[in-house]
N, C-alpha and C. Protein backbone atom coordinates (compact mmCIF):
# COMPACT_ATOMS: atom_id res chain seq x y z
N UNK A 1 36.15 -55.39 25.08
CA UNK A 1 36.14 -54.12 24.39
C UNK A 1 34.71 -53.79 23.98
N UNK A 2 34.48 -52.60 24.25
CA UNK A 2 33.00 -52.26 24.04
C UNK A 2 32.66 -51.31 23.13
N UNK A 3 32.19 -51.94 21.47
CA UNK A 3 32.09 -51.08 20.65
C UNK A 3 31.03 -49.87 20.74
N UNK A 4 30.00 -50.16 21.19
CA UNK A 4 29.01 -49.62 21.32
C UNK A 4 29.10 -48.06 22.26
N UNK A 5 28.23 -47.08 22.09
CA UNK A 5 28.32 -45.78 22.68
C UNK A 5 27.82 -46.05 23.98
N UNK A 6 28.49 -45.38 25.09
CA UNK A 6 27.61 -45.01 26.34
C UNK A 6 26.54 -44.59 26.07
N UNK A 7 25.49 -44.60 26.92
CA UNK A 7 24.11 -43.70 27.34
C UNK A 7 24.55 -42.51 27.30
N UNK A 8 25.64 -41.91 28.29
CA UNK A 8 25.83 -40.52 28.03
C UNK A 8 26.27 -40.06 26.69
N UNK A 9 26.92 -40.62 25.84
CA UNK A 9 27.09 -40.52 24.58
C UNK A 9 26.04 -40.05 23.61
N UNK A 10 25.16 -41.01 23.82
CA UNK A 10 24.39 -41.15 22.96
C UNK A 10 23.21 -40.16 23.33
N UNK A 11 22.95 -39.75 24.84
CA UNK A 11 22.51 -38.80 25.28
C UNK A 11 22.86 -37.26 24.76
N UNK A 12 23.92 -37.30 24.54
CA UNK A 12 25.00 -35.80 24.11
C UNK A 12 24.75 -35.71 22.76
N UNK A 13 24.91 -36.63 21.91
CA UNK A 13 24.47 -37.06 20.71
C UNK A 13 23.11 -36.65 20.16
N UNK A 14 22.61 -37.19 20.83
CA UNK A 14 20.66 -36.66 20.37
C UNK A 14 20.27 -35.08 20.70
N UNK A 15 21.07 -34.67 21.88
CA UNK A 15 21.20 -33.11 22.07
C UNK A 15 21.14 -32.42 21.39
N UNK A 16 22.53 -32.79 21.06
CA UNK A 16 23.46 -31.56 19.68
C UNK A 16 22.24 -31.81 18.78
N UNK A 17 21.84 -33.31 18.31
CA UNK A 17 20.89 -32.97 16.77
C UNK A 17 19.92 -32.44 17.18
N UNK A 18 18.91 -32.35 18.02
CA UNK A 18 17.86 -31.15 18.54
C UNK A 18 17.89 -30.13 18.25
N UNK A 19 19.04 -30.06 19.20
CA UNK A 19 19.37 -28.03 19.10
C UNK A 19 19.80 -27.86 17.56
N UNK A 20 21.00 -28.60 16.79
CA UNK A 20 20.78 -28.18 15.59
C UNK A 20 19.27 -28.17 14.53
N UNK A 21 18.82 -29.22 14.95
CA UNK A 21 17.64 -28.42 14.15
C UNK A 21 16.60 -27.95 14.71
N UNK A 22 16.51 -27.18 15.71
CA UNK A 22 16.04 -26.18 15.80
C UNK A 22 16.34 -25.14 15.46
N UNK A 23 18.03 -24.92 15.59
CA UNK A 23 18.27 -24.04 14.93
C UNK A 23 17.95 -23.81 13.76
N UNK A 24 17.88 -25.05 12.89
CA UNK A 24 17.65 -25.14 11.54
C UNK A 24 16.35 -24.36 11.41
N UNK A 25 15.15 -24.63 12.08
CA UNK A 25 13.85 -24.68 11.80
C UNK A 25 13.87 -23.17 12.04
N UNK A 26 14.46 -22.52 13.04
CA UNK A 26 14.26 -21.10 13.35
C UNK A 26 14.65 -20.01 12.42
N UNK A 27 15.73 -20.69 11.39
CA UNK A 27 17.09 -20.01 10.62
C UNK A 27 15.47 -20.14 9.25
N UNK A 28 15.11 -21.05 9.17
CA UNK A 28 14.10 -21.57 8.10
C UNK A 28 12.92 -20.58 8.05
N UNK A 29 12.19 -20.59 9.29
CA UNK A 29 11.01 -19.49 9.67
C UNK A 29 11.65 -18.01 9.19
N UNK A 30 12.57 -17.47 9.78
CA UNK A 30 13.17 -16.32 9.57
C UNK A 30 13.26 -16.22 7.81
N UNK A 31 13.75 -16.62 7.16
CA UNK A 31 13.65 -16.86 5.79
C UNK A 31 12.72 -16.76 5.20
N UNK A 32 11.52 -17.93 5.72
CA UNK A 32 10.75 -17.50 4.84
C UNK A 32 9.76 -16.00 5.25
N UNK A 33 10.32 -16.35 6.35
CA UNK A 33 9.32 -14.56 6.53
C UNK A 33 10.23 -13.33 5.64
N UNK A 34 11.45 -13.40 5.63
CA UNK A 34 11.81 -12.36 4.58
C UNK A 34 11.59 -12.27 2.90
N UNK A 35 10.92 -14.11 3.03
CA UNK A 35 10.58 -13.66 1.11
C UNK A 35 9.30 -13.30 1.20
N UNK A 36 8.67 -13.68 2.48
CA UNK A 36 6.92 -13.09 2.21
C UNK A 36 7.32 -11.53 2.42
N UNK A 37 8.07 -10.88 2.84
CA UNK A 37 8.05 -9.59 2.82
C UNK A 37 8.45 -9.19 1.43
N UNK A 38 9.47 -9.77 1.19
CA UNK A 38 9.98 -9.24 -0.67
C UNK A 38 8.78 -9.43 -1.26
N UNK A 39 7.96 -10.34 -1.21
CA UNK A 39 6.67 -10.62 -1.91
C UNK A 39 5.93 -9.38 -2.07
N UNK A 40 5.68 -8.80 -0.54
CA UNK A 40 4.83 -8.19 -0.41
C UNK A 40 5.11 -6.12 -1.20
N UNK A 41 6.82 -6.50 -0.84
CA UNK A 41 6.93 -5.01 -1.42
C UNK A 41 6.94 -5.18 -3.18
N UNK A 42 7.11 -6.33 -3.68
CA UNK A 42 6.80 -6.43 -5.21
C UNK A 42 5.60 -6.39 -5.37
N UNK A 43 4.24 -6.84 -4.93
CA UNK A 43 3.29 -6.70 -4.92
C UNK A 43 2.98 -5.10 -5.00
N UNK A 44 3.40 -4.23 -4.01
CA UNK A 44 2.87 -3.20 -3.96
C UNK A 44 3.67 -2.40 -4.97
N UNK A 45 5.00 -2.65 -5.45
CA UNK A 45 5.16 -2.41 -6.38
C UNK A 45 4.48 -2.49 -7.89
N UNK A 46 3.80 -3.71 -7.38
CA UNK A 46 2.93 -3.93 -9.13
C UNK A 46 1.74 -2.68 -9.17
N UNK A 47 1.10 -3.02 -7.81
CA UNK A 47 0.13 -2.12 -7.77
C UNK A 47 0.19 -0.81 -7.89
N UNK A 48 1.13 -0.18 -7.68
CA UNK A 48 1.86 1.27 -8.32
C UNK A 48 2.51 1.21 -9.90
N UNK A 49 2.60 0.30 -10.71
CA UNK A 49 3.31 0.39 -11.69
C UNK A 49 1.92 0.40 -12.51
N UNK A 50 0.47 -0.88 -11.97
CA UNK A 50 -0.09 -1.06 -12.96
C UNK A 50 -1.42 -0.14 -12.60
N UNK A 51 -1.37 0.88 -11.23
CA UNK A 51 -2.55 1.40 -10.86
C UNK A 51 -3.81 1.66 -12.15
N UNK A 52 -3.29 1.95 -13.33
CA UNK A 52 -4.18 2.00 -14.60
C UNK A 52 -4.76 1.31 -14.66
N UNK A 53 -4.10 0.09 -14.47
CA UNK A 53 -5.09 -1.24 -15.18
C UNK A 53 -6.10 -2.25 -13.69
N UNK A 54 -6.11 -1.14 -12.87
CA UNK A 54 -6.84 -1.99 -11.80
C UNK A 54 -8.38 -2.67 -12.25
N UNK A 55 -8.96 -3.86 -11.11
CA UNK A 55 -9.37 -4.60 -11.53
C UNK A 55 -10.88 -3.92 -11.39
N UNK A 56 -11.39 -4.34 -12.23
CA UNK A 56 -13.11 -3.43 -11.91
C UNK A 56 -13.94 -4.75 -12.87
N UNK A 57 -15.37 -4.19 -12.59
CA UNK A 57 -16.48 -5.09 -13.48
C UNK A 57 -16.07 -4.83 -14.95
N UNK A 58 -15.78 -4.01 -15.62
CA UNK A 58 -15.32 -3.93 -16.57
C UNK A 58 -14.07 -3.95 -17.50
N UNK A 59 -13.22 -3.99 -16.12
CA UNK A 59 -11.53 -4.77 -16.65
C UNK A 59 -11.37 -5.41 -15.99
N UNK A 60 -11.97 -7.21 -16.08
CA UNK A 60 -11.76 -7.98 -16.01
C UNK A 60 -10.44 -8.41 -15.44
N UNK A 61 -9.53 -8.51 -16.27
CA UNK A 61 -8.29 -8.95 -16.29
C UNK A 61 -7.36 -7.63 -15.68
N UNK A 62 -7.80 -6.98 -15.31
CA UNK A 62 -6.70 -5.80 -14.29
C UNK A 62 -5.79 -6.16 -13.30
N UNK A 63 -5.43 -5.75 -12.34
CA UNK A 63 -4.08 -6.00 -11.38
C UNK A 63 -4.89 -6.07 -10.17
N UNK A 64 -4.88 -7.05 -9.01
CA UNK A 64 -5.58 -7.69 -8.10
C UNK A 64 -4.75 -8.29 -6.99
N UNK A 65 -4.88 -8.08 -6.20
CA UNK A 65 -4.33 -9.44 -4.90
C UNK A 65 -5.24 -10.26 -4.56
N UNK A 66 -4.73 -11.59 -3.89
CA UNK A 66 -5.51 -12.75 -3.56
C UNK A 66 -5.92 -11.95 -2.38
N UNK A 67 -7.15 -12.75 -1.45
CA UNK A 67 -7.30 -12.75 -0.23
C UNK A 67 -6.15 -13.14 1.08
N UNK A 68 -5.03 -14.38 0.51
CA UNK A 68 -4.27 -14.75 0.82
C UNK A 68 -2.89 -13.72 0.82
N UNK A 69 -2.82 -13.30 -0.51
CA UNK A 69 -1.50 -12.25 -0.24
C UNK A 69 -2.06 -10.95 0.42
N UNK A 70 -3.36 -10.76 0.94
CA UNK A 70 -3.52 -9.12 1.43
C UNK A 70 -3.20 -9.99 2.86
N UNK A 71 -3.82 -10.98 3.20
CA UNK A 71 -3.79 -11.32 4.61
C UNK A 71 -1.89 -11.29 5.34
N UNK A 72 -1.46 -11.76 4.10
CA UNK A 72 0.16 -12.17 4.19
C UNK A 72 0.69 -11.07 4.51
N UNK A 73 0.40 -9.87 3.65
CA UNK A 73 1.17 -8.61 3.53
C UNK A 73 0.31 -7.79 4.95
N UNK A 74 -0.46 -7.97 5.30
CA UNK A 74 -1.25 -7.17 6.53
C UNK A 74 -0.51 -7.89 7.55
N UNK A 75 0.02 -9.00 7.75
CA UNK A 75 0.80 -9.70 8.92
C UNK A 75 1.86 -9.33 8.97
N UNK A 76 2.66 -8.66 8.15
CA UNK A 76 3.88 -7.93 7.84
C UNK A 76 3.96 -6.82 8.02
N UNK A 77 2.56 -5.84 8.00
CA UNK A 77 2.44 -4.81 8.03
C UNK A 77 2.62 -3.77 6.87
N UNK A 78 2.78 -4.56 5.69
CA UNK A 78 2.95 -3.89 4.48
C UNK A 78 1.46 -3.69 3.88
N UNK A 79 1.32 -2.34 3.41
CA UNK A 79 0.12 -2.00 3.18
C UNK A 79 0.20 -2.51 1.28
N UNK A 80 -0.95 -3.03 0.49
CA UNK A 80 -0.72 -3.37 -0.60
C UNK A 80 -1.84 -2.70 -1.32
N UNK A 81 -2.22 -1.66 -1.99
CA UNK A 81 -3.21 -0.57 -2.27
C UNK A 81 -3.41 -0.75 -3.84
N UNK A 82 -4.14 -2.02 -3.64
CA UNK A 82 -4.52 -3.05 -5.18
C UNK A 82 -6.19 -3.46 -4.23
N UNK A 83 -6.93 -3.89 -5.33
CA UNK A 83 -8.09 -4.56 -5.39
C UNK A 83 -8.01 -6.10 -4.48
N UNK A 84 -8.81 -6.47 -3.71
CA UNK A 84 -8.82 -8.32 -3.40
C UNK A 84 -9.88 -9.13 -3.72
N UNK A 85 -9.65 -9.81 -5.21
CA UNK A 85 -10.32 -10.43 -5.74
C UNK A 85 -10.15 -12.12 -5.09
């Protein structure tokens, strides 16, 4: 009696977990690309709520995007019409 799996078994076996996680990884990418987009329309939301307080030599502490979130939101195609400090 042979406890052990066939080759083809175990072949079929390693398959399925591949393709499931790829699927996984693809289902994952897709995701996070929809929170960098929510990101990006809250962002431009800030920048319309706080347009007053934008960032200048003299208000310091005003409303700003990173270099990182303009690059993020320009890969998305969302325009973000704030300062990049």
């Amino acid at each position: 009696m042979n406890k052990g799996h066939s080759i083809t078994e175990t072949a079929i076996m390693a398959s399925v977990l591949i393709i499931l996680f790829a699927v996984f990884l693809i289902g994952l990418d897709k995701a996070l690309d929809a929170q960098e987009q929510i990101e990006c329309y809250k962002l431009q939301a800030n920048a319309e709520r706080y347009e007053n307080f934008l960032y200048s030599q003299t208000n310091q502490g005003g409303f700003y995007i990173t270099s990182l979130e303009k690059e993020m939101c320009e890969h998305h195609g969302i325009a973000v019409d704030a300062p990049v400090r």
